[in-house]
Protein backbone atom coordinates (compact mmCIF):
# COMPACT_ATOMS: atom_id res chain seq x y z
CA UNK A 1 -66.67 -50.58 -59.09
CA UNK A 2 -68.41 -48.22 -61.78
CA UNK A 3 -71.77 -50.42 -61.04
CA UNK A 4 -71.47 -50.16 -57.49
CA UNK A 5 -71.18 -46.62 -57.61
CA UNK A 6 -74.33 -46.03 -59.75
CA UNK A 7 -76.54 -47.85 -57.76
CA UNK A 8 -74.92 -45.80 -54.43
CA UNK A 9 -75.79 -43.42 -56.22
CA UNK A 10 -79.55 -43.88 -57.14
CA UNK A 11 -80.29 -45.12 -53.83
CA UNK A 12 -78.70 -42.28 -51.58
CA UNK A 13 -78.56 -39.41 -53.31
CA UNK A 14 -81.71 -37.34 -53.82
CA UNK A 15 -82.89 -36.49 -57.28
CA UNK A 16 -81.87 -33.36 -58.05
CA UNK A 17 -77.77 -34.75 -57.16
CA UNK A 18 -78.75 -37.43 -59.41
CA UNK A 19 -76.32 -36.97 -62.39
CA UNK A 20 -73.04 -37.94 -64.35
CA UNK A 21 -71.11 -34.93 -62.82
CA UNK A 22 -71.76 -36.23 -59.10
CA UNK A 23 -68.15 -37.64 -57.43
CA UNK A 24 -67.64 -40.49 -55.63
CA UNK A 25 -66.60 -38.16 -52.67
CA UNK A 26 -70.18 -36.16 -52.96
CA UNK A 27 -71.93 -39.55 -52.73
CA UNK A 28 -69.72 -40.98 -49.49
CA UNK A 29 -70.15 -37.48 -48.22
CA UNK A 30 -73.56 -37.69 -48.49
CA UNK A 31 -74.38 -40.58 -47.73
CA UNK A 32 -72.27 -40.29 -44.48
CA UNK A 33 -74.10 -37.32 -43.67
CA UNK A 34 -77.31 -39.22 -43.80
CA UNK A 35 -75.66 -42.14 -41.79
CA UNK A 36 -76.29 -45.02 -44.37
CA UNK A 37 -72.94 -45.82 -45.19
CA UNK A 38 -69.79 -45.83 -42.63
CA UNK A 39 -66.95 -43.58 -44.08
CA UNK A 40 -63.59 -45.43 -43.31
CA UNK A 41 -62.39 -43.67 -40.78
CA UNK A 42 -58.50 -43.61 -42.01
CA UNK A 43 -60.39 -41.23 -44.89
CA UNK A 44 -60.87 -38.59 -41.77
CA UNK A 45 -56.66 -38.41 -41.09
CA UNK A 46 -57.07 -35.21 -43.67
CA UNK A 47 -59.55 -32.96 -42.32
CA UNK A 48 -57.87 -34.12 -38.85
CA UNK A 49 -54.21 -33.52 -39.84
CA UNK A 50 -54.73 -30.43 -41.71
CA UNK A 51 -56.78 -29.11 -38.66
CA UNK A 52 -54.03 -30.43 -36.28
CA UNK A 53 -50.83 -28.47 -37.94
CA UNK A 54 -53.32 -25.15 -37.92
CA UNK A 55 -53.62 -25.49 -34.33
CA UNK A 56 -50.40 -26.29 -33.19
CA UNK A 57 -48.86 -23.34 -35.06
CA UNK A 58 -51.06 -20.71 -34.27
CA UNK A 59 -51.03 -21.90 -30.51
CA UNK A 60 -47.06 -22.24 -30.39
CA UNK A 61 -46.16 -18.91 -28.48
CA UNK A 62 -48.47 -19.31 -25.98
CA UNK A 63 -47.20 -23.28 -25.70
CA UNK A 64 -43.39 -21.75 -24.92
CA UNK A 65 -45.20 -19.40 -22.13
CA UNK A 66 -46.53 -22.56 -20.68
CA UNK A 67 -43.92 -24.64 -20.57
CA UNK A 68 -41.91 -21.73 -18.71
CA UNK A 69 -43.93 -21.15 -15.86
CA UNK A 70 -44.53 -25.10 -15.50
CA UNK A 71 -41.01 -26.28 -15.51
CA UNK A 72 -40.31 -23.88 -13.05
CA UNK A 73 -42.58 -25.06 -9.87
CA UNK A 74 -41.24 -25.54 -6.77
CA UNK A 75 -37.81 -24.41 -8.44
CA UNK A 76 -34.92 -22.31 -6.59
CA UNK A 77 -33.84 -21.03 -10.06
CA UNK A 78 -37.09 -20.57 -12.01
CA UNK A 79 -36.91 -19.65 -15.80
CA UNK A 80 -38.34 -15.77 -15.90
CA UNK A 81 -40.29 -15.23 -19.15
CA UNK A 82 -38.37 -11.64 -19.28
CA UNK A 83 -34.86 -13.32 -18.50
CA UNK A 84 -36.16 -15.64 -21.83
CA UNK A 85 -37.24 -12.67 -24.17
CA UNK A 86 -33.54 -10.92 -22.94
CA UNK A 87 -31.56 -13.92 -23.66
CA UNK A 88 -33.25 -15.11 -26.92
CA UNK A 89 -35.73 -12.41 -28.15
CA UNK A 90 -39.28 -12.14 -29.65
CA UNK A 91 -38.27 -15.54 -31.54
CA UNK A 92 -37.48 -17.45 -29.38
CA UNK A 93 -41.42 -17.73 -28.49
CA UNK A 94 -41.87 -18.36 -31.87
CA UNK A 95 -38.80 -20.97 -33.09
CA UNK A 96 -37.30 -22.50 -30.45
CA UNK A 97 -38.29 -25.98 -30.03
CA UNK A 98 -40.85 -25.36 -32.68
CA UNK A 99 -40.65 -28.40 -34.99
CA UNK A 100 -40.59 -31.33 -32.17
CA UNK A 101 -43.76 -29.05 -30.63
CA UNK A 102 -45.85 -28.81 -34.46
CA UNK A 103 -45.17 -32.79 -35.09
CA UNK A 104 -45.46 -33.78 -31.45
CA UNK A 105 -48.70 -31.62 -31.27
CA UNK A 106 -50.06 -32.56 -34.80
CA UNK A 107 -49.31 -36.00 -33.79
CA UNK A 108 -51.41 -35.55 -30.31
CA UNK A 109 -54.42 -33.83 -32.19
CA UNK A 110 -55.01 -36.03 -35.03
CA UNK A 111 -54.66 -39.26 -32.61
CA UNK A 112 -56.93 -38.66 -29.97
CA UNK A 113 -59.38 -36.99 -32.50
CA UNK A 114 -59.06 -40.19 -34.85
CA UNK A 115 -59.70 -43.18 -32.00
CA UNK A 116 -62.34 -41.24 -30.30
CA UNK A 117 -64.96 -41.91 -32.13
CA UNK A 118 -63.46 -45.21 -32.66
CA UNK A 119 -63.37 -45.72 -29.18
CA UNK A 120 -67.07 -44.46 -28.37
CA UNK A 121 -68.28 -47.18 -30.99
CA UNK A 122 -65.83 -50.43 -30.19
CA UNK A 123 -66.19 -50.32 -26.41
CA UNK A 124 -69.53 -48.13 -25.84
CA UNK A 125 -71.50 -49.34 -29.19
CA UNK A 126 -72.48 -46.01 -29.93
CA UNK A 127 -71.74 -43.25 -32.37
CA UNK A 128 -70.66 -40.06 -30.37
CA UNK A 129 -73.23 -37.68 -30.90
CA UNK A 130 -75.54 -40.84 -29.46
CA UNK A 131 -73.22 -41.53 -25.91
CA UNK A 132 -73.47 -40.24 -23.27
CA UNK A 133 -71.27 -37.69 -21.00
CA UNK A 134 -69.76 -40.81 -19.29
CA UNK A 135 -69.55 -42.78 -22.76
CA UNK A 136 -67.90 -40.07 -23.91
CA UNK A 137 -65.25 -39.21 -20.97
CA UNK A 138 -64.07 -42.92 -20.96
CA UNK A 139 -63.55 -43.25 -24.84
CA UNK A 140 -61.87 -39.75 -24.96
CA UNK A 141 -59.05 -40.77 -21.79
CA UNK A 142 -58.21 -44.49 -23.71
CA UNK A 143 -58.32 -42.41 -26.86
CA UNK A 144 -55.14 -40.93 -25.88
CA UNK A 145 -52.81 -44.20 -24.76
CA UNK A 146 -51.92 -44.11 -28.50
CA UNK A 147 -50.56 -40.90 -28.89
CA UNK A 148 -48.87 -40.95 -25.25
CA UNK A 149 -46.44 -43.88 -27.21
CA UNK A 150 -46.00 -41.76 -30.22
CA UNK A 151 -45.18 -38.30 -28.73
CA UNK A 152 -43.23 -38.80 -25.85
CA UNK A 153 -39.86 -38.13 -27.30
CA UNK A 154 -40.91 -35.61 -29.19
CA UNK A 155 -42.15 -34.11 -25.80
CA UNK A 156 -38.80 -34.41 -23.87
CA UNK A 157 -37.39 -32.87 -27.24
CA UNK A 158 -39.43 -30.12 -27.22
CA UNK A 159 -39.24 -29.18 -23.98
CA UNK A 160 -35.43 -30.16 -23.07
CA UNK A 161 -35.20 -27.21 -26.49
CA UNK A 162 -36.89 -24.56 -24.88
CA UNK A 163 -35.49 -24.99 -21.49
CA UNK A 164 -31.94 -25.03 -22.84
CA UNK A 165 -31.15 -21.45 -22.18
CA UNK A 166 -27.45 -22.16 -22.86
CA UNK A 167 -28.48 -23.07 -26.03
CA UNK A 168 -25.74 -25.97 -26.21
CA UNK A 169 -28.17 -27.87 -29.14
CA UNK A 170 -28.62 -25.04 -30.96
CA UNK A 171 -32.23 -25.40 -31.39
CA UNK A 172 -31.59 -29.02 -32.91
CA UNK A 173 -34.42 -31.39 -31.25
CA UNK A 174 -32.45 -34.49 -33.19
CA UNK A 175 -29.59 -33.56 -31.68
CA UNK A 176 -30.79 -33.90 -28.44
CA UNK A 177 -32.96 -36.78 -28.83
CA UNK A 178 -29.82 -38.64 -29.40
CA UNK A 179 -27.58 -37.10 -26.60
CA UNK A 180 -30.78 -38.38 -24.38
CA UNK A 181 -30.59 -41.84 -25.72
CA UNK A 182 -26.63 -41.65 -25.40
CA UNK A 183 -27.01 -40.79 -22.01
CA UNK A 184 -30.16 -42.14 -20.48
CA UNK A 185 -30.91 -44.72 -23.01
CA UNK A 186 -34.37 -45.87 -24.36
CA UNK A 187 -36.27 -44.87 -21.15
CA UNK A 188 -35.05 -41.11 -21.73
CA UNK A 189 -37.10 -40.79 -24.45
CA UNK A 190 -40.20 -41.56 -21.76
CA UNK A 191 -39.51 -39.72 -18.77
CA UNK A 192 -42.18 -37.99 -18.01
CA UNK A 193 -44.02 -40.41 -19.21
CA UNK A 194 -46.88 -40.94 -16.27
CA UNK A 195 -47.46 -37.11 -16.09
CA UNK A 196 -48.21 -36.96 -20.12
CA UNK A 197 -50.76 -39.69 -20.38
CA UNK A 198 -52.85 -38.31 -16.80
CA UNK A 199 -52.89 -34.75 -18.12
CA UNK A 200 -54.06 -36.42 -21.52
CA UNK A 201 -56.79 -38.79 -20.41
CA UNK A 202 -58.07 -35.94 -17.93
CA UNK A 203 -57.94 -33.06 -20.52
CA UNK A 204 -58.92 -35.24 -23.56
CA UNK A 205 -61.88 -37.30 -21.59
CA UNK A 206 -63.56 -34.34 -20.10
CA UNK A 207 -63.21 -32.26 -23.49
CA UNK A 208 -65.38 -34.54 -25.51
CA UNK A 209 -67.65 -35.13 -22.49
CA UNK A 210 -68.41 -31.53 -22.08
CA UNK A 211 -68.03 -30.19 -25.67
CA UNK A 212 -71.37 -31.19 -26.52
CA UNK A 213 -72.71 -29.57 -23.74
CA UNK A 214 -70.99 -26.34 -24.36
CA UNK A 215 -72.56 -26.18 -27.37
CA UNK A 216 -76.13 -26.36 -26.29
CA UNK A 217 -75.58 -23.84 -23.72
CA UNK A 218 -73.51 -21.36 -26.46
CA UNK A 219 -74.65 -22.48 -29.81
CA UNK A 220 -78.79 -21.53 -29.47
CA UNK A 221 -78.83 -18.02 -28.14
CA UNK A 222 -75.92 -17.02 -30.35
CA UNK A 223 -77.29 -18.03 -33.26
CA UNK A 224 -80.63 -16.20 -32.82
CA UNK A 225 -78.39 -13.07 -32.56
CA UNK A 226 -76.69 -14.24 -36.00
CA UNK A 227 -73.59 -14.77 -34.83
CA UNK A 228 -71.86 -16.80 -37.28
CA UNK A 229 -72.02 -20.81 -36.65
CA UNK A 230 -67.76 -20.93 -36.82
CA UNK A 231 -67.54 -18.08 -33.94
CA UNK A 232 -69.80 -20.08 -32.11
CA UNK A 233 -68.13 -23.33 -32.45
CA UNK A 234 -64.89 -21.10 -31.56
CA UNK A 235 -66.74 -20.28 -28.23
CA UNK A 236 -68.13 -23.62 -27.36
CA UNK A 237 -64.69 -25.34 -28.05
CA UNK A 238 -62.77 -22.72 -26.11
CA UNK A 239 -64.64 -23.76 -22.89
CA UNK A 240 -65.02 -27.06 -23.05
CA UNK A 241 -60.67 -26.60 -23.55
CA UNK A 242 -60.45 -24.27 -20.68
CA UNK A 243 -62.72 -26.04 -18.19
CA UNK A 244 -60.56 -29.45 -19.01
CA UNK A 245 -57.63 -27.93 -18.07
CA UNK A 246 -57.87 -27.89 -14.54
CA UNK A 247 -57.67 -31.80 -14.11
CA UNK A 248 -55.05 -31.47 -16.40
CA UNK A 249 -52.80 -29.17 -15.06
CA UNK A 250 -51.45 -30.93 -11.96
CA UNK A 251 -50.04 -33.79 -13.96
CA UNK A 252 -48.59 -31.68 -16.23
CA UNK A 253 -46.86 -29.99 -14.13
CA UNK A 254 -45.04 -32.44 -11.99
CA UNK A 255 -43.73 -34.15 -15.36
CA UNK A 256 -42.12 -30.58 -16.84
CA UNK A 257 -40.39 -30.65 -13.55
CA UNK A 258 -39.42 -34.44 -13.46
CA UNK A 259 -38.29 -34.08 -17.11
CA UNK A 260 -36.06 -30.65 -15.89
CA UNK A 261 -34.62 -32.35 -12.85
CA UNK A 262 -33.70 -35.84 -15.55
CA UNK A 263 -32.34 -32.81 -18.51
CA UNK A 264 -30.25 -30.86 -15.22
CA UNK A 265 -28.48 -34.31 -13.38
CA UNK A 266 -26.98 -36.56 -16.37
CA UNK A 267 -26.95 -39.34 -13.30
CA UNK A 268 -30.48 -39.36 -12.52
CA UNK A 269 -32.17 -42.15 -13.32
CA UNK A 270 -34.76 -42.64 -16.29
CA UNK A 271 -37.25 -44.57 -15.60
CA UNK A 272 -39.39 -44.61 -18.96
CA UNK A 273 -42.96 -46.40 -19.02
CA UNK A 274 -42.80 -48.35 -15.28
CA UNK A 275 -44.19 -48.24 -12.09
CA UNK A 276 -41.01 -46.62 -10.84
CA UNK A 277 -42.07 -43.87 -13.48
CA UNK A 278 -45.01 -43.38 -11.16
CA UNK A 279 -43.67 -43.32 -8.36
CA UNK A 280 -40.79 -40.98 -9.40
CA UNK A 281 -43.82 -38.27 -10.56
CA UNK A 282 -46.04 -39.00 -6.79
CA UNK A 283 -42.34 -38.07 -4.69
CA UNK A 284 -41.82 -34.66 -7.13
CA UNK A 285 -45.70 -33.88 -6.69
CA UNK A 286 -44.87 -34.06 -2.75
CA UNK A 287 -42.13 -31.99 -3.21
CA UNK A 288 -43.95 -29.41 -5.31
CA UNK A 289 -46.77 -29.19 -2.85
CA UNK A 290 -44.16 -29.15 0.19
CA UNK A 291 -42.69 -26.38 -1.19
CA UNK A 292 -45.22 -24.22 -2.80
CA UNK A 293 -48.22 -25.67 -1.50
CA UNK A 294 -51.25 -27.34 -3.58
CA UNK A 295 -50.62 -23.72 -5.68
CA UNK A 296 -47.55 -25.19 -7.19
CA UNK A 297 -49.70 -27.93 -8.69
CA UNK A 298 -51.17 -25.36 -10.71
CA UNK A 299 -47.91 -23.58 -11.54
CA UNK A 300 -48.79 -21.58 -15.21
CA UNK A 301 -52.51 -22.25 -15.27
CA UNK A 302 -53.44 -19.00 -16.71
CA UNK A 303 -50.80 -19.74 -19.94
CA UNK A 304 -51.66 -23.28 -19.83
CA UNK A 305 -55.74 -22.50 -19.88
CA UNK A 306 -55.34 -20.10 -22.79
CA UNK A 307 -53.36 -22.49 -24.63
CA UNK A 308 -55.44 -25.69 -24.42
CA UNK A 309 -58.68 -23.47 -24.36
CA UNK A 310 -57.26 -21.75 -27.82
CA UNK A 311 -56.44 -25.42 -29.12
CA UNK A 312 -59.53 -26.67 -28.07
CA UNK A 313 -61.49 -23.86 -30.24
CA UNK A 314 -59.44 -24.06 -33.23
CA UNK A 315 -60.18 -27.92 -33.36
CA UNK A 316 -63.30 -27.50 -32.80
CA UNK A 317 -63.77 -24.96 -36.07
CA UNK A 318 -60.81 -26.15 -38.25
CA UNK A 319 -62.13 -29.91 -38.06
CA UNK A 320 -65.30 -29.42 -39.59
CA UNK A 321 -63.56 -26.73 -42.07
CA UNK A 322 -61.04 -29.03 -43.55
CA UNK A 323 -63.74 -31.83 -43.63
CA UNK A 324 -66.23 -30.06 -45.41
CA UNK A 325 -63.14 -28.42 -48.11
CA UNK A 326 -62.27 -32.32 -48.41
CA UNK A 327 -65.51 -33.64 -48.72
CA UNK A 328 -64.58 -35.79 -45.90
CA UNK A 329 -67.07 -35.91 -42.70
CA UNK A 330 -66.28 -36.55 -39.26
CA UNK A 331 -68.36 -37.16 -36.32
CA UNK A 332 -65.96 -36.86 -33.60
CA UNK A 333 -66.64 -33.33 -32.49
């Protein structure tokens, strides 16, 4: 191993790195940077998972504002954000529900961000920064079929806790994870299940297609007025997150509301990962539309736009933070 690391390092690193005090981590760093050796990409779980829990706590208020206005579309008894701050306070935007929401959304982050450039290079053949807009929509939607499988019960956790404004499980997301499975069995845990993975193939595929692009209409001119490379990435990341949500939104909300209607009637049906699934989310979207018109499709944009435009821009900066700290690179974003 001690061989094979000398001669990595007298044929990547330049001269003047040349020495006894140089780390294996500069030299794969390096060398990654210069694209002559492939990092293994389980190395980038770090930078992505440190990045991941910074986002999903910062963005956590604005998540519970969200979910709110969402899960209460085409509703007779909507959820009012003051009724919510009367009941349960200023923390209730900032603790209720919050652990299933940090793991689910830590979860969420670091998957899609870890098999996207996986993605881009076993189905496309290409490196992300070389595919193109298309490339780079398709690998970012299959990106997230992973983490759909992962953080679905952690979803219906999280938002069965912040809609519980009874508060009959005490803000204990195990606790109702199990009355779920007690009640509605395995296919509790996934209803909403057809609504997560659309609004995560539609937000997460046109993200990564458009990020790049944001950047080379943002990046340029702000830099020549020396604005800072991290407020820039900030901007660029912030409207590639914002723009994605409106593709997003619809699917998002008609699960909130199928989940509600499945957490409200202990006898309706769960129908998990299925066609019925599908089906169950198409006859709520007619509902929703029916009753509020193609408007209630977009129930909570504004919250929902902030929120995935703010998580987009923190990603976008914390990733290449933590991987430069960590000595770690990633070419995802």
């Amino acid at each position: 191993t001690k061989m094979v690391f000398e001669v990595a390092r007298s044929l990547l690193l330049p001269e003047h790195l040349q020495s006894e005090n140089v780390s294996r981590k500069r030299v794969v760093a390096y060398a990654a940077a210069e694209n002559k050796v492939a990092v293994n990409p389980v190395l980038t779980l770090a930078p992505l998972t440190a990045a991941a829990v910074a986002t999903a706590t910062i963005m956590y208020p604005v998540d519970v504002l969200r979910a709110l206005k969402m899960s209460s579309a085409g509703s007779k008894e909507p959820i009012s954000i003051a009724e919510y701050y009367k009941k349960f306070g200023w923390r209730g935007f900032v603790s209720k529900g919050v652990v299933p929401e940090i793991a689910k959304s830590s979860v969420m982050r670091v998957s899609k961000f870890f098999f996207f450039p996986i993605m881009c290079e076993n189905i496309h053949g290409v490196k992300p920064n070389e595919a193109s807009v298309f490339q780079k929509a398709t690998a970012g939607a299959l990106a997230t079929v992973p983490e759909i499988v992962m953080i679905s019960p952690l979803e219906v956790a999280k938002l069965g806790i912040q809609l519980d404004t009874e508060n009959k499980f005490k803000n204990n997301s195990m606790e109702f994870i199990k009355q779920t499975y007690r009640t509605k069995g395995f296919g509790g845990l996934y209803v909403g299940w057809a609504g997560m993975q659309w609004r995560q193939s539609f937000w997460t595929g046109t993200y990564f297609a458009t990020l790049g692009t944001w950047k080379g209409l943002v990046e340029p001119p702000l830099l020549e007025m020396n604005v800072p490379q991290p407020v820039t990435q900030l901007i660029a990341g912030f409207l590639a997150g914002f723009f994605a949500t409106f593709p997003n939104a619809p699917g998002d909300v008609v699960r909130s509301v199928v989940q509600k209607k499945g957490f409200a009637d202990p006898s309706r049906p769960a129908y998990g990962i299925s066609p019925a699934g599908v089906m169950e989310h198409i006859t709520v979207a007619k509902e929703i539309v029916q009753s509020s018109g193609i408007r209630g499709l977009y129930s909570g944009l504004g919250f929902k736009a902030m929120h995935l435009g703010g998580s987009g821009a923190l990603m976008a900066v914390f990733i290449p933070f933590f991987a430069k700290i960590m000595g770690i690179p990633y070419g995802g974003v």
